[in-house]
Protein backbone atom coordinates (compact mmCIF):
# COMPACT_ATOMS: atom_id res chain seq x y z
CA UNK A 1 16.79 8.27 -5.85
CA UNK A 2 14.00 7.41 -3.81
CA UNK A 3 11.62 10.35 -2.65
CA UNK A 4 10.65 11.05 0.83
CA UNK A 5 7.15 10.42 1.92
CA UNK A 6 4.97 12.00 4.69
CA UNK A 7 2.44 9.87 6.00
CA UNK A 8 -0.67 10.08 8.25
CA UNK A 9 -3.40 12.95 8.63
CA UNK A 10 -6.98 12.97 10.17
CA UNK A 11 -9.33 15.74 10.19
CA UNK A 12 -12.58 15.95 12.34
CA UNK A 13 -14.82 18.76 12.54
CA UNK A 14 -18.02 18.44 15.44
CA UNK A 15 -19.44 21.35 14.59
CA UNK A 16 -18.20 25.00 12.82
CA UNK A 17 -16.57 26.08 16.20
CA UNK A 18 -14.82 22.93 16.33
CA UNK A 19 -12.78 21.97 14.25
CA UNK A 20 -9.20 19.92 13.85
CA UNK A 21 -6.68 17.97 11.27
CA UNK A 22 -3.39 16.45 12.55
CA UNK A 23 -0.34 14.45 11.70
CA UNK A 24 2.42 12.61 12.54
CA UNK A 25 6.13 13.60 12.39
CA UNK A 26 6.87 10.47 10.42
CA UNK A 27 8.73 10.98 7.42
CA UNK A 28 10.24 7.98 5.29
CA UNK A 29 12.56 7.24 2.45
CA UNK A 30 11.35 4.31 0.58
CA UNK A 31 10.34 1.32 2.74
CA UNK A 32 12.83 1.02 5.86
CA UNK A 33 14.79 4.84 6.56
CA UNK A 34 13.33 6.76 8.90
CA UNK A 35 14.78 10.37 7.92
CA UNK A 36 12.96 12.51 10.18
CA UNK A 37 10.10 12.13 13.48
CA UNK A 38 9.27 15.70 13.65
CA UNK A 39 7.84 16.65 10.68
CA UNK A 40 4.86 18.86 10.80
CA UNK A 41 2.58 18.20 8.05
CA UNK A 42 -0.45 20.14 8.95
CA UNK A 43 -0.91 24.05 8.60
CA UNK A 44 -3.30 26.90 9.07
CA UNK A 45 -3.18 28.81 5.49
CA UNK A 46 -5.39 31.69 4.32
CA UNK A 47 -5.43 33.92 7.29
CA UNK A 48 -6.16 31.44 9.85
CA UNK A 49 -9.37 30.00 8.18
CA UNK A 50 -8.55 26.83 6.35
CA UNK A 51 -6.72 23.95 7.16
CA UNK A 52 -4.15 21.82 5.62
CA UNK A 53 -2.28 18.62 5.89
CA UNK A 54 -0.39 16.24 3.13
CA UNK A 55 0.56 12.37 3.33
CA UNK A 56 2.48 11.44 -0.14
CA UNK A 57 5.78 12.66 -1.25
CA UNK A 58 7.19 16.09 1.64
CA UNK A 59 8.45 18.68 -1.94
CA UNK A 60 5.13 17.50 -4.06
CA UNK A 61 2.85 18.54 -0.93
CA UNK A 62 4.33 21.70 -0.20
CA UNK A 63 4.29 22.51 -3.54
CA UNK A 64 0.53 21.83 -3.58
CA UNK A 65 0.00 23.99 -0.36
CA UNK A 66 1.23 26.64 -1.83
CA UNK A 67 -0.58 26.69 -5.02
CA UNK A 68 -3.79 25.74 -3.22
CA UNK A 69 -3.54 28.72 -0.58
CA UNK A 70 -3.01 30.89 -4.31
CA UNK A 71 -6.34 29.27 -5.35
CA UNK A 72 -8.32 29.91 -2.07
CA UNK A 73 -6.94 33.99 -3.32
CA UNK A 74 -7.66 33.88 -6.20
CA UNK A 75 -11.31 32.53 -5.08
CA UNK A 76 -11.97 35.18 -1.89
CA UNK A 77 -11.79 31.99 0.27
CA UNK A 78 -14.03 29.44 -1.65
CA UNK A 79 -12.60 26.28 -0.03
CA UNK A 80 -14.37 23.78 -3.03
CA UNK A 81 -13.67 26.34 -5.99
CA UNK A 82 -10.56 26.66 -5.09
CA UNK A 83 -10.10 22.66 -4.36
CA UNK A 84 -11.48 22.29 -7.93
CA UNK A 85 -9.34 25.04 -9.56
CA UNK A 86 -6.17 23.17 -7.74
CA UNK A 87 -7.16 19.25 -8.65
CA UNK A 88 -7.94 20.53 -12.74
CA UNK A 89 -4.28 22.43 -12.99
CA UNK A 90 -2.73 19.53 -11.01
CA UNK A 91 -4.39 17.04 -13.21
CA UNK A 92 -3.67 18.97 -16.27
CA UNK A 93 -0.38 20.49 -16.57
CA UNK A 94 2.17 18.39 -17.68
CA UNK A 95 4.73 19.19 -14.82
CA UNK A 96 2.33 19.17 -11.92
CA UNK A 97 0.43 15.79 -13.60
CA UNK A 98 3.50 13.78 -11.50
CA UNK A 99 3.65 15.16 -8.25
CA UNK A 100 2.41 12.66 -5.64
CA UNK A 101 0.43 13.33 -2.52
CA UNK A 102 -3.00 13.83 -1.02
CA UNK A 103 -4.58 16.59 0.47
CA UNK A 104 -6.76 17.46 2.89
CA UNK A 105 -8.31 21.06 3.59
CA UNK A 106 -10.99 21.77 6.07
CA UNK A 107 -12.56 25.65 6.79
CA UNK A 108 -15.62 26.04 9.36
CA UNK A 109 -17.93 24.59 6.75
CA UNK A 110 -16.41 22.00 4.30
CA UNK A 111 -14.02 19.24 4.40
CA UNK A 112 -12.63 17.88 0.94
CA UNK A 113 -9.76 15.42 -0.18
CA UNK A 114 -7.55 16.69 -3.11
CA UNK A 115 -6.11 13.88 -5.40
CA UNK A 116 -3.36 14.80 -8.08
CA UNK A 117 -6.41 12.30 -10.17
CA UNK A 118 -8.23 15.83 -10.30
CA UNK A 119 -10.82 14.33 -7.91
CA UNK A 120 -12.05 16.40 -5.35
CA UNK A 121 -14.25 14.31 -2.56
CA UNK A 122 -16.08 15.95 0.59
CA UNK A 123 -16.60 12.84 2.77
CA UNK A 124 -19.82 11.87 3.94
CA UNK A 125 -19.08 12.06 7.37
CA UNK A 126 -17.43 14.71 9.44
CA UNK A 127 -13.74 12.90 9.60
CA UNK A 128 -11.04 11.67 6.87
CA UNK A 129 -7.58 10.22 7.02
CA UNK A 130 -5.26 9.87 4.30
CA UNK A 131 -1.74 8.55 4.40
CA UNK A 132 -0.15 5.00 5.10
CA UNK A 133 -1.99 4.80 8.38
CA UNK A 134 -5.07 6.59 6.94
CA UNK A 135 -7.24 3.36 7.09
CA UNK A 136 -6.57 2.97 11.15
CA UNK A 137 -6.89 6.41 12.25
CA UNK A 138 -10.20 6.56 9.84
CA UNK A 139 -11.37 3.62 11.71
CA UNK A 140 -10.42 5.21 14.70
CA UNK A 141 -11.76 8.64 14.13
CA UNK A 142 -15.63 6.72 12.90
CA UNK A 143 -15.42 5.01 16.34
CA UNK A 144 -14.62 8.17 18.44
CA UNK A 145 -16.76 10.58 16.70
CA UNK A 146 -19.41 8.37 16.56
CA UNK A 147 -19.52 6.83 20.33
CA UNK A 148 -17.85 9.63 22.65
CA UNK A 149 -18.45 13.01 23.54
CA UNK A 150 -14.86 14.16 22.14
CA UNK A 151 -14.04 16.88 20.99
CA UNK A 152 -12.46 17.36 17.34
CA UNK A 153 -8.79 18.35 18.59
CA UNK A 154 -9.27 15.29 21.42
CA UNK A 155 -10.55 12.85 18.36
CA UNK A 156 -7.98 13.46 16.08
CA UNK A 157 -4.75 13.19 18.43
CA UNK A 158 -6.37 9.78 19.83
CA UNK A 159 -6.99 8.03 16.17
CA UNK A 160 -3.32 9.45 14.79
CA UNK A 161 -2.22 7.52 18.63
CA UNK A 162 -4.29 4.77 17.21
CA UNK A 163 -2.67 4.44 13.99
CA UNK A 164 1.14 4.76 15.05
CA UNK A 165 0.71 1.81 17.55
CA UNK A 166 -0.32 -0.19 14.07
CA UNK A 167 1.36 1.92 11.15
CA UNK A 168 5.18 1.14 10.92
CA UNK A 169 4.88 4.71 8.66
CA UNK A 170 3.18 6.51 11.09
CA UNK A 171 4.90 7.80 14.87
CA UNK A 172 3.54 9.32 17.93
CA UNK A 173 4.95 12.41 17.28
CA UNK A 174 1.61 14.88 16.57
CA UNK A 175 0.94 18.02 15.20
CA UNK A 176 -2.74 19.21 15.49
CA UNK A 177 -4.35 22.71 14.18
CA UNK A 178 -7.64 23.86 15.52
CA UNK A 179 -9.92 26.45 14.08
């Protein structure tokens, strides 16, 4: 049975008070099925201060949302703790060693990517994309952020735009979360 994948996400943050990560409502079974346009794939976890959003495989990710928001607990709210905590039990226990997906989580102060490869990466910059159409809205989001006066929320719903006029795995259909 083929699994059913998620696909794009972009985060920006301009400064602490701004701050953003969207998707698209894309999700896709195997190559060509379309199962769904309205996904939402981006969430606000831990009491409104961090977050979220998955491209990779919809009952992997969630799974991983969950047991990250456990680790940001267990960690009062450490957002790279508890991103290192998640990516060394994902990494390491048998069960969780095959889920596929990406992560990324974002509070006022860090951005990191969270690979089931236990790597945990804070981008040099202050925007990521993951996901089939990661590479576009990326390019995107470097463009905007870098050469306009846009903010975070406005940066992130034009590069995920970007990206589903290129991405056959990536639609129009957005979700954005602000801090």
């Amino acid at each position: 049975m083929q699994q059913l994948h998620a696909t794009t996400i972009c985060a920006v943050r301009r400064s602490a008070d701004d701050v953003a990560i969207g998707g698209d409502g894309q999700v896709t079974m195997g190559e060509t099925a379309i199962m769904k346009n309205g996904a939402v794939k981006v969430k606000k976890i831990f009491k409104g201060k961090v977050l979220t959003g998955f491209a990779g495989s919809v009952a992997d990710a969630f799974s991983l949302t969950d047991k990250f928001e456990k680790k940001l607990e267990e960690h009062g709210g450490n957002l790279k703790r508890a991103a290192v905590d998640l990516a060394q039990l994902w990494r390491g226990d048998q069960g969780m060693r095959s889920l596929e997906a990406l992560m990324i989580v974002v509070d006022r102060d860090q951005m990191l990517i969270i690979s089931g490869n236990g790597e945990v990466i804070a981008p040099d910059q202050d925007f990521v994309a993951i996901g089939s159409g990661g590479n576009y809205a990326y390019s995107a989001a470097n463009a905007l952020f870098n050469h306009t006066d846009m903010n975070a929320e406005e940066i992130v719903r034009e590069s995920l735009r970007i990206a589903s006029s290129i991405c056959v795995y990536t639609n129009d259909h957005i979700t954005v979360e602000k801090l």
